[in-house]
C-alpha atoms as a PDB file:
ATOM      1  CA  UNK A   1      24.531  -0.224  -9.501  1.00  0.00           C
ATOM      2  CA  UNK A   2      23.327   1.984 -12.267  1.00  0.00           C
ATOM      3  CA  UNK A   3      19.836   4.148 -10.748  1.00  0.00           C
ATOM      4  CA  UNK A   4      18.120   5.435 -13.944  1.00  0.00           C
ATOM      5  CA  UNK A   5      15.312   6.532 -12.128  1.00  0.00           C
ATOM      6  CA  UNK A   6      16.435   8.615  -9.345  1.00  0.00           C
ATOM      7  CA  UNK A   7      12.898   9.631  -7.832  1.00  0.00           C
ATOM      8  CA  UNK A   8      11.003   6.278  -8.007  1.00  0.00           C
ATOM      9  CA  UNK A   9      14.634   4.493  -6.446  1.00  0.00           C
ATOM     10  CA  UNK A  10      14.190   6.818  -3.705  1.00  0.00           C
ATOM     11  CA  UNK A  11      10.807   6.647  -3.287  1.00  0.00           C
ATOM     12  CA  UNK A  12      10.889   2.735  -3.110  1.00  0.00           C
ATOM     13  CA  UNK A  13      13.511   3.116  -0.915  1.00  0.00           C
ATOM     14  CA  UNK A  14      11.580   4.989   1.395  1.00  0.00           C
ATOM     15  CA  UNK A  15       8.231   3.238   1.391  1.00  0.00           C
ATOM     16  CA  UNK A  16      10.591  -0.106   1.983  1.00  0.00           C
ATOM     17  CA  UNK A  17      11.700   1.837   5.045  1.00  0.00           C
ATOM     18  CA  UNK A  18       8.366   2.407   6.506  1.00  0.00           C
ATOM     19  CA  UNK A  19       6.829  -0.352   6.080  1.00  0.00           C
ATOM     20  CA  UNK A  20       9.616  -1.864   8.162  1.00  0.00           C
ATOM     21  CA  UNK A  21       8.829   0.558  10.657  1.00  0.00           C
ATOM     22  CA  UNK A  22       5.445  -0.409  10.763  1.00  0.00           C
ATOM     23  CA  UNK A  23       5.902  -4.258  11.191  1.00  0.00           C
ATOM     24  CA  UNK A  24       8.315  -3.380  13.512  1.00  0.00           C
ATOM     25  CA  UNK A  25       6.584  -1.317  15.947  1.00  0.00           C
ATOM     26  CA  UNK A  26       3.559  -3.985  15.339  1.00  0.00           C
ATOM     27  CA  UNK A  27       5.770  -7.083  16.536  1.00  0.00           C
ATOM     28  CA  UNK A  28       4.451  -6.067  20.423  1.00  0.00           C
ATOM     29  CA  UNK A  29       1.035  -6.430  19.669  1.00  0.00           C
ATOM     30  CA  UNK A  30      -1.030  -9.586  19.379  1.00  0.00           C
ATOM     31  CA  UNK A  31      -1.262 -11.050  15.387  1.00  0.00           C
ATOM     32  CA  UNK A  32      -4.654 -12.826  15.350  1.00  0.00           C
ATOM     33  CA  UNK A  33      -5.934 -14.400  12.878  1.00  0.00           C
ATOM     34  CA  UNK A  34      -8.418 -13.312   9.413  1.00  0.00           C
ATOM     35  CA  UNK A  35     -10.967 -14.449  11.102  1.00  0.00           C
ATOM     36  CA  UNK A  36      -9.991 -13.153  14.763  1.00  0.00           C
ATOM     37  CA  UNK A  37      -8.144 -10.031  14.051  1.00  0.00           C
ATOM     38  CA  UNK A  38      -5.847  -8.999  16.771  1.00  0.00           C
ATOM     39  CA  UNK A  39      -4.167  -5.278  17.253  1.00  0.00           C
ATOM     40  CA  UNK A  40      -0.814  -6.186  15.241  1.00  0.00           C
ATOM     41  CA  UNK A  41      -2.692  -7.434  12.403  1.00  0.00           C
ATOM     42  CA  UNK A  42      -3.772  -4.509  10.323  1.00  0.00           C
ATOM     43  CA  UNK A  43      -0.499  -2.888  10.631  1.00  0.00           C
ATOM     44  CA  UNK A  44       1.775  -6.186   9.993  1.00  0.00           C
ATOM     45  CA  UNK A  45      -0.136  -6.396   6.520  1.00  0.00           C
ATOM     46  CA  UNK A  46       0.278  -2.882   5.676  1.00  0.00           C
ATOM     47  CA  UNK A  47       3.882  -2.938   6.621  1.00  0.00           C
ATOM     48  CA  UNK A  48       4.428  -5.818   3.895  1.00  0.00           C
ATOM     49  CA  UNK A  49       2.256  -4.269   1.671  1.00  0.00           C
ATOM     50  CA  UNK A  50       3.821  -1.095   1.649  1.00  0.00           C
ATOM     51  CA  UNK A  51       7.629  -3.083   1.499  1.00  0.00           C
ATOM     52  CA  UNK A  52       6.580  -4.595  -1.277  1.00  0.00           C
ATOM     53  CA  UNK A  53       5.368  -2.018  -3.239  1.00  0.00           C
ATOM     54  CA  UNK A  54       8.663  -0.068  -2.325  1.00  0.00           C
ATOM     55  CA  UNK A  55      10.493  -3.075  -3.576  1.00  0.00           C
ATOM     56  CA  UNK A  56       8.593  -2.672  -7.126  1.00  0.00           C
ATOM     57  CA  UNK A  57       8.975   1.185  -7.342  1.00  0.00           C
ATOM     58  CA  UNK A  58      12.626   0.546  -6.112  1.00  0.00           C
ATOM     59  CA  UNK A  59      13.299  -1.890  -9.195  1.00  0.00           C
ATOM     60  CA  UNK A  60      11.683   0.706 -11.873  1.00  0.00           C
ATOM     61  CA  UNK A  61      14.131   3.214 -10.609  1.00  0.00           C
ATOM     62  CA  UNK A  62      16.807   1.161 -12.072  1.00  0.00           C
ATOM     63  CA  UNK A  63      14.923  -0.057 -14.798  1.00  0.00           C
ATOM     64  CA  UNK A  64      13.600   3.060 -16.351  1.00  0.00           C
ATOM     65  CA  UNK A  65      14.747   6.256 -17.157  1.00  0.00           C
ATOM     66  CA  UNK A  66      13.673   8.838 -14.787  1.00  0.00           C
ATOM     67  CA  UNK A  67      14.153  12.516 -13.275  1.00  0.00           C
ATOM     68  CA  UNK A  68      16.901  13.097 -11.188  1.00  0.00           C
ATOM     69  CA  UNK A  69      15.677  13.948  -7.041  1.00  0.00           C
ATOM     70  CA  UNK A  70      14.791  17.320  -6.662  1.00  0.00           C
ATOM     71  CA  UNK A  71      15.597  20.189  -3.990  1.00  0.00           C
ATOM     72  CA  UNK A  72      14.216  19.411  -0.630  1.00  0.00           C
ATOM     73  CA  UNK A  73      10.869  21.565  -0.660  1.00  0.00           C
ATOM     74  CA  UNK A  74      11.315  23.501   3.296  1.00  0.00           C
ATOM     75  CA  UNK A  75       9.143  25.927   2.348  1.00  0.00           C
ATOM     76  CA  UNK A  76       6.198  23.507   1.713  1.00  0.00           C
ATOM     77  CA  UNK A  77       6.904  21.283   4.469  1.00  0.00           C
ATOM     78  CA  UNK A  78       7.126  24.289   6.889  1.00  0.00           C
ATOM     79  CA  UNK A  79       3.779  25.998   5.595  1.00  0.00           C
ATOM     80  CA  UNK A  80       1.716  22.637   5.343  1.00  0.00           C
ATOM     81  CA  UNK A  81       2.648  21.390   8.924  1.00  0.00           C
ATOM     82  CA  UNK A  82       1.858  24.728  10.253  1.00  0.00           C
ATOM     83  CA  UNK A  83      -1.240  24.509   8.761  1.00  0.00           C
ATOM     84  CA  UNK A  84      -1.960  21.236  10.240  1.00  0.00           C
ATOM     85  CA  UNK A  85      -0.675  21.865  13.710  1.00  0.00           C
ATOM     86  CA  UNK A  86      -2.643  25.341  13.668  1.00  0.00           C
ATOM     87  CA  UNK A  87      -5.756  23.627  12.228  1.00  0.00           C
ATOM     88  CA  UNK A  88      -6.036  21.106  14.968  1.00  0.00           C
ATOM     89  CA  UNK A  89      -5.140  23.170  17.658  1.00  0.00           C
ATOM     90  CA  UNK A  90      -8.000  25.796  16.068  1.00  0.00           C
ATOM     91  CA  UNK A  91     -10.642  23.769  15.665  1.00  0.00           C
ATOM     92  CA  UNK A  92     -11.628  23.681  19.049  1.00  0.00           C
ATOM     93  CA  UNK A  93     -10.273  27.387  20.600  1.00  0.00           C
ATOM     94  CA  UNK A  94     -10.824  29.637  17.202  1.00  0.00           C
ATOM     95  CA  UNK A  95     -13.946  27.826  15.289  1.00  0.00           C
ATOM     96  CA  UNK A  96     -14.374  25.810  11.948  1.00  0.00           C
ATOM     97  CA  UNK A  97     -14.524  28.565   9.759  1.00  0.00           C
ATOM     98  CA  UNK A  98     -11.468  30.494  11.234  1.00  0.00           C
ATOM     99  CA  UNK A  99      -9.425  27.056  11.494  1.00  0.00           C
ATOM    100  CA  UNK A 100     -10.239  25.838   7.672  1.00  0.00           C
ATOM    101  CA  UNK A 101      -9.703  29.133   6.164  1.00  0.00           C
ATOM    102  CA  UNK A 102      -6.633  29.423   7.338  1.00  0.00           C
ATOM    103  CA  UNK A 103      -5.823  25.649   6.440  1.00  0.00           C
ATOM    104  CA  UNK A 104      -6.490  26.592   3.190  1.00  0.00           C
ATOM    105  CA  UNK A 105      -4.386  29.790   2.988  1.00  0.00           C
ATOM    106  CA  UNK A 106      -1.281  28.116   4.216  1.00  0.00           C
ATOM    107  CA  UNK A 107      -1.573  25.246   2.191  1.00  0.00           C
ATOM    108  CA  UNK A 108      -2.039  27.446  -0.959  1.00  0.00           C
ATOM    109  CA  UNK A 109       0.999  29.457  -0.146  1.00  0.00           C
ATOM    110  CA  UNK A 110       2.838  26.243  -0.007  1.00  0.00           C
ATOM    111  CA  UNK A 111       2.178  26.068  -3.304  1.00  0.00           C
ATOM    112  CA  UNK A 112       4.836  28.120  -6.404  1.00  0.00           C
ATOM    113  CA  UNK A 113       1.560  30.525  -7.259  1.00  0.00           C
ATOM    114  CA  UNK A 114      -0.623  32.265  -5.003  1.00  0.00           C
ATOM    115  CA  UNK A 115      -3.287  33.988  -6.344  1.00  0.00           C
ATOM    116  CA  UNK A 116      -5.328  35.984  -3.635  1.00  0.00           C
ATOM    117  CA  UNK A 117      -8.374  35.739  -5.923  1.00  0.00           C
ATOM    118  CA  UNK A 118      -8.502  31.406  -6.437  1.00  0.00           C
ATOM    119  CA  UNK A 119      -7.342  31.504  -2.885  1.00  0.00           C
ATOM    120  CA  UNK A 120     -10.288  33.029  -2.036  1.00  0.00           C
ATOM    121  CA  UNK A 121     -12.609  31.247  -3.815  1.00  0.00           C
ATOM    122  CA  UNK A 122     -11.047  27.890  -2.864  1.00  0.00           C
ATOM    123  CA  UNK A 123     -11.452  29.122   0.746  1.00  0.00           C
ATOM    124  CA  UNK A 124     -15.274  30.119   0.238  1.00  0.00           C
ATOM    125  CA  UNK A 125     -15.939  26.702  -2.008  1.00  0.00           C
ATOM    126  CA  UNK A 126     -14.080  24.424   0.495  1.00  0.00           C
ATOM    127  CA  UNK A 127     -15.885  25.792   3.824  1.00  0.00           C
ATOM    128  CA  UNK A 128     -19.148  25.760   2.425  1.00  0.00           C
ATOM    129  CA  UNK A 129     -18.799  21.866   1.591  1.00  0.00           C
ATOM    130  CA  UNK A 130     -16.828  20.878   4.800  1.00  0.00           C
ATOM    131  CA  UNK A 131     -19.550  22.469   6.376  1.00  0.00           C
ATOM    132  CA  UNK A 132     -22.211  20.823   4.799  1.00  0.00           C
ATOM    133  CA  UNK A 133     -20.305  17.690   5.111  1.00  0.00           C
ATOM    134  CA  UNK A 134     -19.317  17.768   8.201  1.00  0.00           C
ATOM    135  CA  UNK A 135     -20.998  20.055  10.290  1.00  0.00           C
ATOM    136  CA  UNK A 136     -24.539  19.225   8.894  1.00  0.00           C
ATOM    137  CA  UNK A 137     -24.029  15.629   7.264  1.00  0.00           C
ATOM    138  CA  UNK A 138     -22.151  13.935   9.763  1.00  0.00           C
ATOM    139  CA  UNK A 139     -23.436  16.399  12.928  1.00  0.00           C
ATOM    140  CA  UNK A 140     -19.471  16.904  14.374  1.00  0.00           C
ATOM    141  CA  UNK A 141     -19.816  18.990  17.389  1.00  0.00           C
ATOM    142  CA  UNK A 142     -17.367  21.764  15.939  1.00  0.00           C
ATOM    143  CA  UNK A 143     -17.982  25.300  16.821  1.00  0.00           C
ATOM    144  CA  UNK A 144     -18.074  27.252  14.076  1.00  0.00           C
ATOM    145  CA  UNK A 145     -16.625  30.564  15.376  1.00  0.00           C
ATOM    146  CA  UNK A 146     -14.757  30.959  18.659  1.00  0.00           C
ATOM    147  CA  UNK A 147     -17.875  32.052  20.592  1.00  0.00           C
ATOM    148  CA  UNK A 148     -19.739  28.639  19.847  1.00  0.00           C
END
């Protein structure tokens, strides 16, 4: 077998793989019907949904020419799930503001550049409109600083 496209092969691969998962761990719950939805329905139909789009993706990798995979990123993965394990542990014991800032720090020092200015700005940009959204548009019950 001859993959031209190493990424999208791999990719399809993996998106075969959890959609499997998800009809899998689905099977224990009740199907239902369209009309009479039950708990295992949602997540049967994504699971095949997600297969078969892995089984597409999976065929243009060795269809078409493509980049070869890539180093694993550990850096990125370590930062961003830090950020998200600190942000919903923060939310609640730190504040909103405290808890998205440094969300958004983390996540930009995933990144290859970090620029302390654009960081900064994306920081100030992004808490103003979560906060509108959220805090005044939807009325969440988030403290904004540690002190409520």
């Amino acid at each position: 077998m001859n993959i031209k496209g190493q990424e999208d092969f791999w990719a399809g691969v993996m998106f075969i793989g959890f959609g499997a998962l998800a009809i899998y761990l689905s099977l224990d719950y009740p199907f239902g019907t369209g009309a009479r939805m039950g708990p295992g329905y949602f997540p049967t139909w994504l699971g095949i949904i997600m297969a078969l789009l892995g089984v597409a993706i999976m065929i243009s990798g060795l269809r078409v020419e493509g980049p070869k995979v890539q180093k694993f990123a550990f850096k990125a993965m370590l930062l961003l799930g830090a950020g998200f394990i600190f942000f919903g542990w923060a939310i609640d014991h730190v504040g909103f503001v405290i808890a998205t800032a440094t969300l958004v720090v983390l996540a930009a020092a995933a990144g290859r550049d970090f620029r302390y200015k654009e960081v900064i700005i994306m920081a100030i940009v992004l808490l103003i409109g979560t906060w509108a959204l959220f805090i005044k548009g939807l009325e969440l019950p988030f403290p904004l600083f540690w002190w409520r």
